[in-house]
C-alpha atoms as a PDB file:
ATOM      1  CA  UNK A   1      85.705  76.430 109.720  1.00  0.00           C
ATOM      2  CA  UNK A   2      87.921  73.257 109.633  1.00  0.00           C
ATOM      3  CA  UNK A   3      85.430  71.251 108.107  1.00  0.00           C
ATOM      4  CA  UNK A   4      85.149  74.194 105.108  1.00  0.00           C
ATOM      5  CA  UNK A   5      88.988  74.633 104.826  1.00  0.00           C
ATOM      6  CA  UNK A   6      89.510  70.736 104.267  1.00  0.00           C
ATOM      7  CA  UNK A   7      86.496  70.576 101.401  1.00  0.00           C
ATOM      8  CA  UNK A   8      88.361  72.999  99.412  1.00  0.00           C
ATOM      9  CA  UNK A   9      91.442  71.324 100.253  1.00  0.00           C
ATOM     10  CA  UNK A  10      89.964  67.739  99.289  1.00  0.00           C
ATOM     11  CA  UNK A  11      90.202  68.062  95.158  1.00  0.00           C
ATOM     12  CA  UNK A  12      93.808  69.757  95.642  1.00  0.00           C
ATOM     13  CA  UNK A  13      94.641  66.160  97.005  1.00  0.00           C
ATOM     14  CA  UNK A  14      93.104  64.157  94.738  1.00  0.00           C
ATOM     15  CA  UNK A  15      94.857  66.223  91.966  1.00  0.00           C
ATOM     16  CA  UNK A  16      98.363  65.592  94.282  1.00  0.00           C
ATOM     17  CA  UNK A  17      97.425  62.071  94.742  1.00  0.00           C
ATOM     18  CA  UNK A  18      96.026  60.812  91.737  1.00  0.00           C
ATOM     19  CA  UNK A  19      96.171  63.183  88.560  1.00  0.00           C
ATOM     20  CA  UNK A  20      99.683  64.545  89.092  1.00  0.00           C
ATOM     21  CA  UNK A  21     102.069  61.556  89.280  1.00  0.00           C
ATOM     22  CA  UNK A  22     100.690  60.853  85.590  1.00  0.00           C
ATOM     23  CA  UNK A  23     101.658  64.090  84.149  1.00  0.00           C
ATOM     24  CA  UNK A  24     105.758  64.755  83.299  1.00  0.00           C
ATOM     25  CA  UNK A  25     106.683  67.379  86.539  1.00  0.00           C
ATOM     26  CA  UNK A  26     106.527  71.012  84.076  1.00  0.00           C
ATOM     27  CA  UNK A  27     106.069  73.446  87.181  1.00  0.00           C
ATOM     28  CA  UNK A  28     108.089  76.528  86.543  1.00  0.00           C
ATOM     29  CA  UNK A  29     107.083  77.844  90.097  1.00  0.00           C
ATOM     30  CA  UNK A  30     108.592  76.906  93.450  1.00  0.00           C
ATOM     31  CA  UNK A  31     106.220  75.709  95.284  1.00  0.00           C
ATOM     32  CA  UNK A  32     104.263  73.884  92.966  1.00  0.00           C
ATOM     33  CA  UNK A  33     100.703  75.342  92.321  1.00  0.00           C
ATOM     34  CA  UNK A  34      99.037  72.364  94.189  1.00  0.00           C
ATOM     35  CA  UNK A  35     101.487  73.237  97.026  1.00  0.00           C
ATOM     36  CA  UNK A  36     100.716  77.053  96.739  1.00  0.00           C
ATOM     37  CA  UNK A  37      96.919  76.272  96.979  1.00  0.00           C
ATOM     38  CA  UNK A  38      97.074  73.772 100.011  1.00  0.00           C
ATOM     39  CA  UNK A  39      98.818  76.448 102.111  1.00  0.00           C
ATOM     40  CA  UNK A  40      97.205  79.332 100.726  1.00  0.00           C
ATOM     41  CA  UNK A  41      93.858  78.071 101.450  1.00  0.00           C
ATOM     42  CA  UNK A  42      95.142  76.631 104.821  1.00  0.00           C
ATOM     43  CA  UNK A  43      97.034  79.926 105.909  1.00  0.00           C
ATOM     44  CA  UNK A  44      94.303  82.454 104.730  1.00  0.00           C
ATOM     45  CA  UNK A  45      91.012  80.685 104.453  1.00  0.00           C
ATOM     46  CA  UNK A  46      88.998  78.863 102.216  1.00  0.00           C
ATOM     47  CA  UNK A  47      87.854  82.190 100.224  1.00  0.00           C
ATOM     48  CA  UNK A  48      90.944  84.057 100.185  1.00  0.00           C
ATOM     49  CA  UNK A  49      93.054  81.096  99.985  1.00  0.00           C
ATOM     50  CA  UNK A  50      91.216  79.612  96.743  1.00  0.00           C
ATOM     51  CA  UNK A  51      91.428  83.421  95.167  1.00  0.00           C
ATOM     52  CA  UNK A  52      95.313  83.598  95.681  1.00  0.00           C
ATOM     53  CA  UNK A  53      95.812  79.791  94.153  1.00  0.00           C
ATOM     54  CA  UNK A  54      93.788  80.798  91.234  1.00  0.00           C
ATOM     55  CA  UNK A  55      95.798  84.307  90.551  1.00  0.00           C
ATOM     56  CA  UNK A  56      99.137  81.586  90.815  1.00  0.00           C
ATOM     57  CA  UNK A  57      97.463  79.378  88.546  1.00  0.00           C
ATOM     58  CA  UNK A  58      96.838  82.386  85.494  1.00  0.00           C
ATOM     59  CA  UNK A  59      99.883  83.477  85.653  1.00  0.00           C
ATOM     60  CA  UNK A  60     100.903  79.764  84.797  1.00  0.00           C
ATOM     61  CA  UNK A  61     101.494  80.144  81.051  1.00  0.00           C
ATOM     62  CA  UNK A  62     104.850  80.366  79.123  1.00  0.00           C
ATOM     63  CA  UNK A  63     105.768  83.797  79.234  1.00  0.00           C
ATOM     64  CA  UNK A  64     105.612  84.126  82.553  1.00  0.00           C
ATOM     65  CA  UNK A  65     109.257  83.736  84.030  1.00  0.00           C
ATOM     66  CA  UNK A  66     107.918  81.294  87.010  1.00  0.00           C
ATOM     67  CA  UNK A  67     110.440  81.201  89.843  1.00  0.00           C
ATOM     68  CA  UNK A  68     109.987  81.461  93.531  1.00  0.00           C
ATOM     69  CA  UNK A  69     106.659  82.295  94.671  1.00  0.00           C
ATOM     70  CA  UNK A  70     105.389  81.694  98.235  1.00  0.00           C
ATOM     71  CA  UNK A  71     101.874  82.858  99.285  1.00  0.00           C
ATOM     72  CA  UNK A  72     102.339  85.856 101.031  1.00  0.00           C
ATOM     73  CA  UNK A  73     101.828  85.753 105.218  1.00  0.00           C
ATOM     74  CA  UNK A  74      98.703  86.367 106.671  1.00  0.00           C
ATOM     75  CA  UNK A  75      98.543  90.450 107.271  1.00  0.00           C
ATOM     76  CA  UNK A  76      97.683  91.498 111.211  1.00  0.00           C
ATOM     77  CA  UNK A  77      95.207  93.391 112.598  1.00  0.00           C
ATOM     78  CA  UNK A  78      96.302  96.897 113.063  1.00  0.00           C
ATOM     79  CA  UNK A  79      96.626  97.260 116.869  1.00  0.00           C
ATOM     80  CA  UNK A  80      94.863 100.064 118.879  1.00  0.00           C
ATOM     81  CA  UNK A  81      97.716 102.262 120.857  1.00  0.00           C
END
């Protein structure tokens, strides 16, 4: 599962690494959407993970207010009394 997580997580660092320090720093979110999608993907999988960085991503437009927006914690398993 490792081996999957880090795949998806391999074009988020190119992007980090090679794309982003050419482009002027226009984020409205806290934490960036590269940021969001590294530790969504890491916290909740490579599935779940890639469909909460893309729902951060849409709402990436100008009337959106932007603001702080962490990815939300992994849920639990109900337990069993």
């Amino acid at each position: 599962m490792k081996l999957v997580r880090r795949s998806f997580q391999a074009p988020i660092r190119f992007y980090r690494k090679f794309i982003s320090p050419l482009k002027p720093p226009t984020c409205r979110f806290y934490p960036t959407c590269s940021a969001y999608a590294l530790e969504a993907i890491e916290v909740h999988g490579p599935l779940k993970g890639s469909y909460l960085a893309a729902r951060r991503i849409a709402k990436c437009h100008p009337f959106h207010p932007g603001g702080l927006d962490p990815v939300p914690p992994k849920r639990q398993k109900d337990a069993a009394p």
